[in-house]
Protein backbone atom coordinates (compact mmCIF):
# COMPACT_ATOMS: atom_id res chain seq x y z
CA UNK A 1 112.60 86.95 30.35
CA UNK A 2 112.08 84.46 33.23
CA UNK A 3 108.76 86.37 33.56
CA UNK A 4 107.86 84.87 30.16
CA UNK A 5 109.03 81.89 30.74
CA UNK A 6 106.87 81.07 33.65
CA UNK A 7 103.99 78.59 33.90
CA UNK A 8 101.99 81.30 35.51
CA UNK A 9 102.60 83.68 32.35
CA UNK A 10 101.99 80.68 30.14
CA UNK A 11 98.69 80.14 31.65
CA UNK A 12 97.13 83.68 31.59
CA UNK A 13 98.17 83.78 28.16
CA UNK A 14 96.10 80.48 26.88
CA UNK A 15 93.37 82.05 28.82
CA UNK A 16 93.71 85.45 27.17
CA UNK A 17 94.06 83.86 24.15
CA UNK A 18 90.97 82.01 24.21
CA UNK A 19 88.98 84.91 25.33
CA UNK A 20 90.20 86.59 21.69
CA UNK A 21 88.77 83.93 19.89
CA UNK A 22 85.57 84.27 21.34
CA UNK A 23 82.93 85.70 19.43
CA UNK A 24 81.65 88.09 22.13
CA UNK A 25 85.08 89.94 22.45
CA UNK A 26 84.89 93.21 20.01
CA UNK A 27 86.77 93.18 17.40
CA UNK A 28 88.78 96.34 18.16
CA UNK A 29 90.64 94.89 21.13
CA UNK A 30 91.13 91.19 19.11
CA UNK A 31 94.06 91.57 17.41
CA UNK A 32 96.51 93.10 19.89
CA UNK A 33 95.30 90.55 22.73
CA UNK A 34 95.58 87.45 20.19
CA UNK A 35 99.14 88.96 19.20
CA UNK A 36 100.02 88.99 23.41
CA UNK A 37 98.38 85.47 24.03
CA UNK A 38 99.98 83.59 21.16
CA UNK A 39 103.18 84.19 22.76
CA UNK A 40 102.09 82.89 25.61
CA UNK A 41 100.73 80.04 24.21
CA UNK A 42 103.65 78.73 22.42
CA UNK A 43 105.31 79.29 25.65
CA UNK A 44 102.57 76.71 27.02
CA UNK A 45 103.08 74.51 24.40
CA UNK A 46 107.22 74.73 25.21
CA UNK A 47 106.33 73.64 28.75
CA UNK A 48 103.89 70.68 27.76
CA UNK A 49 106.65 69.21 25.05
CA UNK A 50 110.01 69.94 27.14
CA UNK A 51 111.41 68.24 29.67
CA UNK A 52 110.36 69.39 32.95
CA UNK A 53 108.42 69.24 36.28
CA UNK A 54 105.37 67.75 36.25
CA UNK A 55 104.13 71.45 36.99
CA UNK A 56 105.12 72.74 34.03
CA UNK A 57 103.61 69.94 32.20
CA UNK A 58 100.19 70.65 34.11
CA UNK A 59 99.65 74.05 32.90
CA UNK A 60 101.13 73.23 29.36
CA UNK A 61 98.09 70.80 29.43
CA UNK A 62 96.03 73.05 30.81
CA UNK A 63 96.59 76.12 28.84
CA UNK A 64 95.85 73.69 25.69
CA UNK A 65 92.56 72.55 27.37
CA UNK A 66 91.41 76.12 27.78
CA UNK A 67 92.39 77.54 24.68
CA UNK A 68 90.67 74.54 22.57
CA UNK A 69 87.82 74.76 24.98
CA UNK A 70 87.12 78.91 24.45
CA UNK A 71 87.63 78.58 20.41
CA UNK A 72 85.52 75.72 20.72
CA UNK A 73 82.40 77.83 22.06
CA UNK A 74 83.43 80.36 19.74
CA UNK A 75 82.59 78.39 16.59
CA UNK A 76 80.37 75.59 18.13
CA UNK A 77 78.27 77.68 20.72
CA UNK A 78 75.25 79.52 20.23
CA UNK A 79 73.94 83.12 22.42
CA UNK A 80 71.07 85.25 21.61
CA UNK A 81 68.02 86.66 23.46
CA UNK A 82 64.60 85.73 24.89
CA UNK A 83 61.86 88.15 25.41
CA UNK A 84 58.68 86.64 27.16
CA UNK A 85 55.70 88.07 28.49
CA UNK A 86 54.07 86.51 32.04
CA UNK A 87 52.34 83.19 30.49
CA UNK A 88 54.14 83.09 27.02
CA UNK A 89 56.01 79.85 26.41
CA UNK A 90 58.57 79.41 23.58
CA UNK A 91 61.03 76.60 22.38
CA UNK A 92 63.40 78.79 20.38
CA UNK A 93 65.75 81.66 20.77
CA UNK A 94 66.66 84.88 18.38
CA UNK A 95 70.42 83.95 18.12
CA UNK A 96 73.20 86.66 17.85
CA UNK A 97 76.59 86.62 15.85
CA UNK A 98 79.74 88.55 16.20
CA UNK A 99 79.08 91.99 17.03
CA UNK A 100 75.45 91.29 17.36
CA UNK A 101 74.29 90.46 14.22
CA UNK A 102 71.08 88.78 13.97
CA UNK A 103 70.85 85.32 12.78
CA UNK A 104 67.49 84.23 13.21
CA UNK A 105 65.46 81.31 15.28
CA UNK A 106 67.38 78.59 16.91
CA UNK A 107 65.63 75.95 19.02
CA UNK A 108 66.10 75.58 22.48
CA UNK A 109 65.56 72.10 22.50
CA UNK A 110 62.95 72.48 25.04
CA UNK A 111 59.68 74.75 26.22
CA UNK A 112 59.95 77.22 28.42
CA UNK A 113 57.29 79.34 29.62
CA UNK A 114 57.29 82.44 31.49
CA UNK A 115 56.04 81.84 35.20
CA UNK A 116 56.32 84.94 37.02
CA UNK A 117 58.09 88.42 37.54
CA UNK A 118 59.48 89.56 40.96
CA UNK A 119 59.35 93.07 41.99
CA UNK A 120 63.55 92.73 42.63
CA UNK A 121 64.04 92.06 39.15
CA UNK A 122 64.15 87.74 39.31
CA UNK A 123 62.73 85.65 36.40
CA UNK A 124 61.18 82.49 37.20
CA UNK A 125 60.41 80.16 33.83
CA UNK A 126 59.21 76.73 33.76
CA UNK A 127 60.48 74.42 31.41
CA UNK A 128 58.62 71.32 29.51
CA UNK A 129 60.02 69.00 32.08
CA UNK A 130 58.74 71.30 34.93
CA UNK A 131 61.59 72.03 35.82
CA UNK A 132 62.31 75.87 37.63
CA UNK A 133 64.77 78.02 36.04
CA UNK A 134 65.21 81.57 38.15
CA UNK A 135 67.69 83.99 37.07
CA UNK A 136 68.26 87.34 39.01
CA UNK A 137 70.09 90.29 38.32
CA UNK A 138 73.28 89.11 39.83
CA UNK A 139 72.82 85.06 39.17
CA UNK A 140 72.54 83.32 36.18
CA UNK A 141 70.15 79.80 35.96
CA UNK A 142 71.26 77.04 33.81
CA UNK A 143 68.50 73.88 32.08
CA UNK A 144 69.09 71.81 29.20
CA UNK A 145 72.77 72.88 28.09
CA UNK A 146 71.57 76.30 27.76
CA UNK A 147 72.88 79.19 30.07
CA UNK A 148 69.96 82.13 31.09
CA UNK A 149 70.36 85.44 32.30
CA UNK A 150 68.50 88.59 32.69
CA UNK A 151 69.30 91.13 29.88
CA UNK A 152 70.73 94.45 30.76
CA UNK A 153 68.33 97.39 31.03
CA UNK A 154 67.97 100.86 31.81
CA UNK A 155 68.70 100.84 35.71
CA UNK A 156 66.69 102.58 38.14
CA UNK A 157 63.00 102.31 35.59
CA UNK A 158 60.34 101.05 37.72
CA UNK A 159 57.25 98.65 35.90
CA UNK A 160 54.71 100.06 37.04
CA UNK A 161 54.11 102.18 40.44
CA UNK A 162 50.41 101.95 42.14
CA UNK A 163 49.49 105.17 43.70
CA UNK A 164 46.57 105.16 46.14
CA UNK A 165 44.51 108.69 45.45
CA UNK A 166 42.67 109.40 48.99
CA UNK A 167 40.09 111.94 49.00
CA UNK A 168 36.31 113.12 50.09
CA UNK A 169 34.81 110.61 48.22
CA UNK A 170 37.04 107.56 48.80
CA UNK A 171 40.06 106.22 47.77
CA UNK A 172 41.23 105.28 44.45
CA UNK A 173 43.88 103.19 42.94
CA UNK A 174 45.99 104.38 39.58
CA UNK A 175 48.84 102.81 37.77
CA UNK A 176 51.67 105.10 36.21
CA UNK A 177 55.28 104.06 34.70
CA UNK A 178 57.76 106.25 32.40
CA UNK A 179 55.77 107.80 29.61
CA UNK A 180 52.51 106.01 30.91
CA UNK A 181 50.42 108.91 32.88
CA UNK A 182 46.90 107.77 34.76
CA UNK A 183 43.69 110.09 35.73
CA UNK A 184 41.74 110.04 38.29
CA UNK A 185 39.28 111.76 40.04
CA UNK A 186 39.73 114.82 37.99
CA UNK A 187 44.06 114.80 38.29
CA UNK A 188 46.33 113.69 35.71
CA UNK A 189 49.11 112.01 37.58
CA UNK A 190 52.47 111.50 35.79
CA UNK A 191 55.51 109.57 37.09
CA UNK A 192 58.70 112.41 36.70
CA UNK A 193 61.65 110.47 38.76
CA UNK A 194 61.70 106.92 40.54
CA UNK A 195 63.95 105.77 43.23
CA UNK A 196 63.70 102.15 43.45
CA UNK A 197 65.89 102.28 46.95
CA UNK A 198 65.60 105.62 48.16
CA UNK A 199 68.37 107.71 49.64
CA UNK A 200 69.77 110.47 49.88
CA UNK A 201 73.72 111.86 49.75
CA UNK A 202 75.46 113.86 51.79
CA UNK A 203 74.14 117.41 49.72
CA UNK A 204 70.45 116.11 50.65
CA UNK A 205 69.75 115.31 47.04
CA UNK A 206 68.10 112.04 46.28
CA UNK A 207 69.23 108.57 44.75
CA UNK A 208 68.83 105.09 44.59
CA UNK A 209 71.20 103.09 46.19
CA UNK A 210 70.48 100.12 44.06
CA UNK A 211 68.03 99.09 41.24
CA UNK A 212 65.60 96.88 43.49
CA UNK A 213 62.71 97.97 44.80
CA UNK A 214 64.23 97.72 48.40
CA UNK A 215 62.87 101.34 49.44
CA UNK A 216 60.85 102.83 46.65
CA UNK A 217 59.70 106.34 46.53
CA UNK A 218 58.73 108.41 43.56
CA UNK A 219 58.53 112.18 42.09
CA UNK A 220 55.54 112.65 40.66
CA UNK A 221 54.06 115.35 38.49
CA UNK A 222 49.86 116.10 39.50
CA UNK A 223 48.08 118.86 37.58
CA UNK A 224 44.29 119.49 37.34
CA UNK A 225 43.12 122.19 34.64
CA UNK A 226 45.91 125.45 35.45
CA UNK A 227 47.07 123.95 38.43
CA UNK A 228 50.18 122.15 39.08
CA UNK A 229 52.21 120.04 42.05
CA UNK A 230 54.83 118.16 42.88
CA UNK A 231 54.63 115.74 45.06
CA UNK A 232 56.86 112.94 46.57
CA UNK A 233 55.84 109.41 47.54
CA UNK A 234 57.50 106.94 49.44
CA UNK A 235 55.80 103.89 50.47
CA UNK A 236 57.84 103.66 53.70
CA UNK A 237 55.82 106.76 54.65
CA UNK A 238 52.35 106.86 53.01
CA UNK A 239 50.94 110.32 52.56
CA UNK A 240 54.40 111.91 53.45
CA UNK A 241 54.13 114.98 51.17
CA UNK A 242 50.93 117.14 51.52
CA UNK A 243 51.48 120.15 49.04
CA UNK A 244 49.22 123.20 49.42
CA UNK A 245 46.11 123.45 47.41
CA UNK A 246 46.17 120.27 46.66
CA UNK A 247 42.84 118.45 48.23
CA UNK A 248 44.05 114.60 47.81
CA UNK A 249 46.56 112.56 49.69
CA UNK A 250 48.88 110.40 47.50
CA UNK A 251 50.82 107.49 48.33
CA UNK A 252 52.85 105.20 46.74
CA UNK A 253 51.05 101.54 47.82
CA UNK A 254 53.74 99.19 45.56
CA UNK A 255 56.13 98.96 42.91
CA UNK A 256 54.75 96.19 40.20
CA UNK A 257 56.91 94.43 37.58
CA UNK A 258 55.83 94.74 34.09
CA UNK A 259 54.77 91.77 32.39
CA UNK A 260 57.46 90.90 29.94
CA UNK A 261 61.11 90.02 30.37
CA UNK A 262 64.01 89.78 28.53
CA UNK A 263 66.70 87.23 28.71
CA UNK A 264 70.26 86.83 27.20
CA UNK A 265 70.49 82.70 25.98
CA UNK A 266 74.27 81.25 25.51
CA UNK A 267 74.96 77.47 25.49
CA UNK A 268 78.65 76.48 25.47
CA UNK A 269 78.73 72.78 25.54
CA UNK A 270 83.09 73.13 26.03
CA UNK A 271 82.70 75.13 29.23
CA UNK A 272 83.61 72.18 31.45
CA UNK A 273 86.66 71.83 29.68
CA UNK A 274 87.53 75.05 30.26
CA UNK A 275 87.21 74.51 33.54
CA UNK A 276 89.13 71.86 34.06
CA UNK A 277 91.91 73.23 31.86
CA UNK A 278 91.82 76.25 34.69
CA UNK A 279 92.08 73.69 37.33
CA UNK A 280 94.60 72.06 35.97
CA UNK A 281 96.55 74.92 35.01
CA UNK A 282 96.32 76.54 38.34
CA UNK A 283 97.55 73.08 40.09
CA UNK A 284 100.55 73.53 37.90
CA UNK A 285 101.54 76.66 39.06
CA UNK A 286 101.30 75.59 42.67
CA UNK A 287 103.12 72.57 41.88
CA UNK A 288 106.03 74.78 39.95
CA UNK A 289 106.53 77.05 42.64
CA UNK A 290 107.35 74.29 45.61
């Protein structure tokens, strides 16, 4: 019972409790984590109206902040998805509901345009103020009120891979990607497994150790009429693999992004009072514990 009296159990509660009221929570898990946090949040509320420390008062204060904040963004904030290709602008988003649903166009309240892609998988837009806004795969970028991210994807699928053909009569440059073969110089090159960071375990069989392009390398599938290879390409090593009967040297020369993007698009205009709430909850339960 102390346990559930204590500002510390009082505060992970409110938090808890405003997680359940946010919209991006499924709704399986909702109902037995409101039924956990409203305890604790009358227990906040105890501590914030009793007489007591002024560390109990802190988090009761701050367990309110945080709980109004989260419901707050629940019913007042907006998140959906972006998809841009390399040069498209847009000043509107395809907003999402509970559990996904669509909802339609919202505006951003601002341009952005799609500046680049980087082969590690970072987004750089520019907005109508010219303004940079960069997310990466572990880093989200923030402009206008509006949070941006890079949606998840299939890990491990290259854009495009640029294989350099070498032969008798020159060299020759082909793009392939998943599903996307190339021919050239009388072979049909297809692109069978990608590694963007090459490794391999302790059985000697291959993987990536991460979904950059840090050390790329590539199984590819080359036939020409009957005949069939093989072959691996790394661009560490260029012309690595050799296979018999096979009168061309391939190598893989870079790994290039494709040229769209897609973005997930939240704006939560309470978060800074959620984060003060935190703060001052978490001063409380240092204070309460002296």
């Amino acid at each position: 019972m102390r346990l559930l009296a204590s500002p510390g159990f009082a505060a992970a509660g409110a938090v808890l409790l405003g997680a359940a009221l946010h919209p991006a929570l499924r709704s399986l898990l909702r109902p037995p984590l409101v039924a956990v946090a409203a305890t604790a949040l009358l227990l906040a509320l105890a501590l914030l109206i009793r007489p007591g420390g002024p560390g109990e008062r802190l988090v009761g204060l701050g367990a309110v902040a945080i709980v109004a904040a989260l419901a707050s963004d629940g019913l007042r904030g907006h998140r959906g998805t972006l998809t841009l290709e390399v040069g498209q602008g847009t000043q509107s988003f395809e907003e999402q509901g509970p559990e996904g649903r669509a909802l339609g166009r919202r505006p951003l309240g601002f341009g952005v345009v799609l500046a680049r892609l980087d082969p590690g998988g970072a987004v750089v837009l520019r907005a109508g103020d010219g303004a940079t806004i960069a997310p990466g795969r572990r880093r989200a970028a923030s402009h206008g009120g509006f949070r941006f991210g890079l949606a998840a994807g299939p890990g491990g699928q290259p854009s495009v891979l640029r294989i350099a053909i070498a032969g008798p009569g020159g060299s020759r440059m082909v793009e392939v990607a998943p599903g996307e073969p190339a021919t050239a110089d009388g072979l049909h090159v297809a692109l069978e497994s990608y590694f963007p960071d090459f490794a391999l375990d302790a059985e000697r069989r291959p993987y990536s150790r991460s979904p950059e392009p840090r050390n790329p390398a590539a199984l590819l599938r080359v036939t020409r009429g009957s005949q069939s290879w093989r072959v691996f390409v790394i661009q560490a090593m260029p012309g690595i693999h050799r296979p018999e009967g096979l009168d061309r040297v391939l190598s893989l020369a870079g790994v290039a992004p494709r040229g769209a993007a897609s973005l997930r698009v939240s704006h939560e205009p309470a978060a800074p009072v959620a984060l003060a709430g935190a703060l001052l909850a978490a001063a409380g339960v240092a204070c309460a514990r002296r």
